[in-house]
N, C-alpha and C. Protein backbone atom coordinates (compact mmCIF):
# COMPACT_ATOMS: atom_id res chain seq x y z
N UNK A 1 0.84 -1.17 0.00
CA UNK A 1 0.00 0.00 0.00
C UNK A 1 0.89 1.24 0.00
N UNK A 2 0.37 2.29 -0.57
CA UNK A 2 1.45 3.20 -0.84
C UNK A 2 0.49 4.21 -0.39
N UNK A 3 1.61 5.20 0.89
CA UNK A 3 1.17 5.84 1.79
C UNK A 3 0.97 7.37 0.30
N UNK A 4 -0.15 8.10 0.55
CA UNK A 4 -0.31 9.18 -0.15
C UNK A 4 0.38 10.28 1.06
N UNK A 5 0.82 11.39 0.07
CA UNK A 5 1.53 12.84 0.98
C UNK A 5 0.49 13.68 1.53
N UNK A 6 0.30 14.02 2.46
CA UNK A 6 -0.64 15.18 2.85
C UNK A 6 -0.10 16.53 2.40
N UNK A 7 -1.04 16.79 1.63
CA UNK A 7 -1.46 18.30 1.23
C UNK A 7 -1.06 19.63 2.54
N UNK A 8 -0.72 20.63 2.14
CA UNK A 8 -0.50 21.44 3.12
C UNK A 8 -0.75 22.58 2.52
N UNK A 9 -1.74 22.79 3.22
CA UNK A 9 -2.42 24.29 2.37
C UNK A 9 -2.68 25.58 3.45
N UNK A 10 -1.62 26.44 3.08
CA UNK A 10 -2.19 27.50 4.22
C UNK A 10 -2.32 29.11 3.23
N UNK A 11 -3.20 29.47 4.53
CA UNK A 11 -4.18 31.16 3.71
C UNK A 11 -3.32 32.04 4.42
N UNK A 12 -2.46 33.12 3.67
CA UNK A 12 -1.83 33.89 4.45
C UNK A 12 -1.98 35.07 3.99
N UNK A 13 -2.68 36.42 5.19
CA UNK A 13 -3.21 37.68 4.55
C UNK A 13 -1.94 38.35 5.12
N UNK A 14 -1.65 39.92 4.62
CA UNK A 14 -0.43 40.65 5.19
C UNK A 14 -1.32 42.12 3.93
N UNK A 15 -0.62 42.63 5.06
CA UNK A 15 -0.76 44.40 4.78
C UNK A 15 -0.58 44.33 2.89
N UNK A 16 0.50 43.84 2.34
CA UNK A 16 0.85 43.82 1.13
C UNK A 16 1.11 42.62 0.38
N UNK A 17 1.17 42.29 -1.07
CA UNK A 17 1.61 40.89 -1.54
C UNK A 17 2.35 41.64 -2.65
N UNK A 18 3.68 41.75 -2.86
CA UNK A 18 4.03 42.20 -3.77
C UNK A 18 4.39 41.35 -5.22
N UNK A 19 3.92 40.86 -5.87
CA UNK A 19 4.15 40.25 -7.20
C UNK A 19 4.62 40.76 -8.23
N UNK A 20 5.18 39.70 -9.17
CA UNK A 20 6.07 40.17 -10.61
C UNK A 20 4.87 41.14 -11.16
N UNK A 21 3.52 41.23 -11.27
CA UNK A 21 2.70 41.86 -11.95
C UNK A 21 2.37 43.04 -11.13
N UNK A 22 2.77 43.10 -10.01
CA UNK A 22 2.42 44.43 -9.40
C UNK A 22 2.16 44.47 -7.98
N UNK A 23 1.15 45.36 -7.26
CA UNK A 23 1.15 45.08 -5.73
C UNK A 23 -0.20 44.66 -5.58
N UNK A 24 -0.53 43.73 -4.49
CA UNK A 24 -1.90 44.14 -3.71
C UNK A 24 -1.83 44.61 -2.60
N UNK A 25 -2.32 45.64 -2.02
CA UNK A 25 -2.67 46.10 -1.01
C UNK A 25 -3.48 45.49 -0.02
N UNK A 26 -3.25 44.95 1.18
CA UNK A 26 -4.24 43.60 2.35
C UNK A 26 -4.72 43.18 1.20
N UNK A 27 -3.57 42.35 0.85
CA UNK A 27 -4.04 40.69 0.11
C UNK A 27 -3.86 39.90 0.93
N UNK A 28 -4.41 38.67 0.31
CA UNK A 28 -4.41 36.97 0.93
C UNK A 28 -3.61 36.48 -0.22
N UNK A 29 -2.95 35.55 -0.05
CA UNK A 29 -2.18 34.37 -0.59
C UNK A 29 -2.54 32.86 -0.21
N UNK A 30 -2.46 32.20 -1.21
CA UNK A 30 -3.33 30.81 -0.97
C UNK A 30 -2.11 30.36 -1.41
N UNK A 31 -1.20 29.00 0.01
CA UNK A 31 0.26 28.56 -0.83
C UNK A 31 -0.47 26.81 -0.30
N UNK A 32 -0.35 26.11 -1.20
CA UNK A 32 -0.14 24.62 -1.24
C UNK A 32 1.36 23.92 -1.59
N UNK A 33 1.68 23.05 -0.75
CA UNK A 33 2.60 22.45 -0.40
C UNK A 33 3.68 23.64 -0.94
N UNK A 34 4.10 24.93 -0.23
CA UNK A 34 4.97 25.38 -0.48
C UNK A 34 4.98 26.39 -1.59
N UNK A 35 3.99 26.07 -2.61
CA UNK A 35 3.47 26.68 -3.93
C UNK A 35 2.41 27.68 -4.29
N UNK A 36 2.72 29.22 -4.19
CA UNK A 36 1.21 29.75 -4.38
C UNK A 36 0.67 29.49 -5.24
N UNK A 37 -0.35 29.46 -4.80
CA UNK A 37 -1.40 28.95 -6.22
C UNK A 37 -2.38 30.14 -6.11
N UNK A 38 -2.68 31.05 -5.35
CA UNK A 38 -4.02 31.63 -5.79
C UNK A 38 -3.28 33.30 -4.95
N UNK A 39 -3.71 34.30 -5.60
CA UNK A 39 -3.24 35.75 -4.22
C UNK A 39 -4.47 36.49 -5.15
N UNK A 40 -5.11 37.12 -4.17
CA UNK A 40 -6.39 38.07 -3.89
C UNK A 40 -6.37 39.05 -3.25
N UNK A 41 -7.07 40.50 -3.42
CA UNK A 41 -7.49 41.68 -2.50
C UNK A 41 -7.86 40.70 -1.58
N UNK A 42 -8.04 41.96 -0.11
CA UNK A 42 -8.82 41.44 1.14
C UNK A 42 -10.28 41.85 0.95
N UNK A 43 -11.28 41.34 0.47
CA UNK A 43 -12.57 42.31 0.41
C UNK A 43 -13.45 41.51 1.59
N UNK A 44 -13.33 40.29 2.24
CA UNK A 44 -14.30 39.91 3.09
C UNK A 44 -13.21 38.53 3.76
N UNK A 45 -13.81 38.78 5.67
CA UNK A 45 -13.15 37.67 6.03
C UNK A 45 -12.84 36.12 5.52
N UNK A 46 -11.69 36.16 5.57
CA UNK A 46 -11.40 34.29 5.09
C UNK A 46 -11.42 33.51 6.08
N UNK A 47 -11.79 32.37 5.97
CA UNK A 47 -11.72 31.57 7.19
C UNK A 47 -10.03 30.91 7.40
N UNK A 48 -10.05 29.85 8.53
CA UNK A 48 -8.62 29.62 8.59
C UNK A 48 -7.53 30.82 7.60
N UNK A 49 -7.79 31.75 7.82
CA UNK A 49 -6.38 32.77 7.27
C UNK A 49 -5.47 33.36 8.36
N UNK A 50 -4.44 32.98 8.44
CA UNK A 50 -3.52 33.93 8.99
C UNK A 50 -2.96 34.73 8.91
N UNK A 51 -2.74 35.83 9.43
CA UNK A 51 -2.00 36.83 9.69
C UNK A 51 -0.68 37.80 9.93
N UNK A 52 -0.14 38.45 9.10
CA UNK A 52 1.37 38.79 8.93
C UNK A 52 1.70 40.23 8.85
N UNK A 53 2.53 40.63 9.60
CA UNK A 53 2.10 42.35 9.26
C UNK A 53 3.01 42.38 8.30
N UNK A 54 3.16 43.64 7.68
CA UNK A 54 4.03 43.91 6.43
C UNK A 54 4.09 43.36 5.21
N UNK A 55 4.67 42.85 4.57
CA UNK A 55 4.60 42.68 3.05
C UNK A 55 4.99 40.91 2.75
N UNK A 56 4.55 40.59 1.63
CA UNK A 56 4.87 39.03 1.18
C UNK A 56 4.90 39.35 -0.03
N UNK A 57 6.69 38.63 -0.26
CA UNK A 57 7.18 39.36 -1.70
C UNK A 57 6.92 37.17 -2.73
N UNK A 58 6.07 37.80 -3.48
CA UNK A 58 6.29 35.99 -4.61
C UNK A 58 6.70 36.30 -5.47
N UNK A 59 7.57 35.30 -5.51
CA UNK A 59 9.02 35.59 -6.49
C UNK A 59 9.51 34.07 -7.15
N UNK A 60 9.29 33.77 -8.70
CA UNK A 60 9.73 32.50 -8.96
C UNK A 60 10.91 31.55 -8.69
N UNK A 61 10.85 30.91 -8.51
CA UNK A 61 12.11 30.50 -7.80
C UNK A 61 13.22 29.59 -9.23
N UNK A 62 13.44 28.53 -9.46
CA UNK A 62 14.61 28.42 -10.43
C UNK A 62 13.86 27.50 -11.05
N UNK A 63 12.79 26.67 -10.96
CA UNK A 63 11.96 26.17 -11.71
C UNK A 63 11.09 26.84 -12.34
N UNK A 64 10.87 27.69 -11.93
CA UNK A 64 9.45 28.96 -12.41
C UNK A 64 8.31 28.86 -11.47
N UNK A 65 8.47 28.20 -10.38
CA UNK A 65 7.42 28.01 -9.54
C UNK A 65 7.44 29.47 -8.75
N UNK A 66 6.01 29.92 -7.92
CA UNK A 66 6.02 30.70 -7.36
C UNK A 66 6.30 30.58 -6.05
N UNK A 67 6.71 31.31 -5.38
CA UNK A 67 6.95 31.62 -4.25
C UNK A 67 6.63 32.43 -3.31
N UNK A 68 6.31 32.35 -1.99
CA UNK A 68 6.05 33.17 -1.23
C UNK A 68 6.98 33.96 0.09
N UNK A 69 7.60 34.99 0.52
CA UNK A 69 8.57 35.04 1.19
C UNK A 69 7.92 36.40 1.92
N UNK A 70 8.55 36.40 3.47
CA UNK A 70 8.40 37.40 4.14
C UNK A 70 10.17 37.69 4.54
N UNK A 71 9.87 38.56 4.35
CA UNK A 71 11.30 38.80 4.42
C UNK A 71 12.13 38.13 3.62
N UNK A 72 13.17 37.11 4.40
CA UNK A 72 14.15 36.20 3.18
C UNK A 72 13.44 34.68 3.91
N UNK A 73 12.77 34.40 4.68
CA UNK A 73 11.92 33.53 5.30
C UNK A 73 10.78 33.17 4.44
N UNK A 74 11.33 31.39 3.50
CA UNK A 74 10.07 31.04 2.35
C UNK A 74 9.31 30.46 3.90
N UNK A 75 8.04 31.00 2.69
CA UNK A 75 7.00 30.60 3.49
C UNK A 75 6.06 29.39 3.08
N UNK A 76 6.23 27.89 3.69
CA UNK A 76 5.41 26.95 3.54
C UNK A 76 4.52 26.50 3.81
């Protein structure tokens, strides 16, 4: 039997999300296993979202995957 990986999906809002396409201002970031997959304005509470003051810079990393970082701290 072959054990499957658990998924790790966390919601992370911060004052800013700065991306290759530009800024959001209190965005959310949606990262799975390490990988953003989704970043949004803040327009209405998210559930399970956490909280970060200051900015979250996503930045591709050497595969082209995205990334999420506070400071120089990736965020998984």
């Amino acid at each position: 039997m072959t054990k499957k990986k658990k998924t790790t999906i966390r919601r992370i809002g911060a004052h800013a999300i700065e991306l290759p396409e530009g800024l959001i201002e209190q965005g959310i970031a949606v990262i799975e296993d390490g990988i953003v997959k989704m970043t949004f304005p803040f327009t209405a509470e998210q559930p399970m979202t956490e909280w970060l003051s200051g900015t979250i810079t996503v930045r591709l990393d050497d595969e082209g995957k995205p990334r999420a970082y506070k400071g120089d701290t990736l965020l998984e």
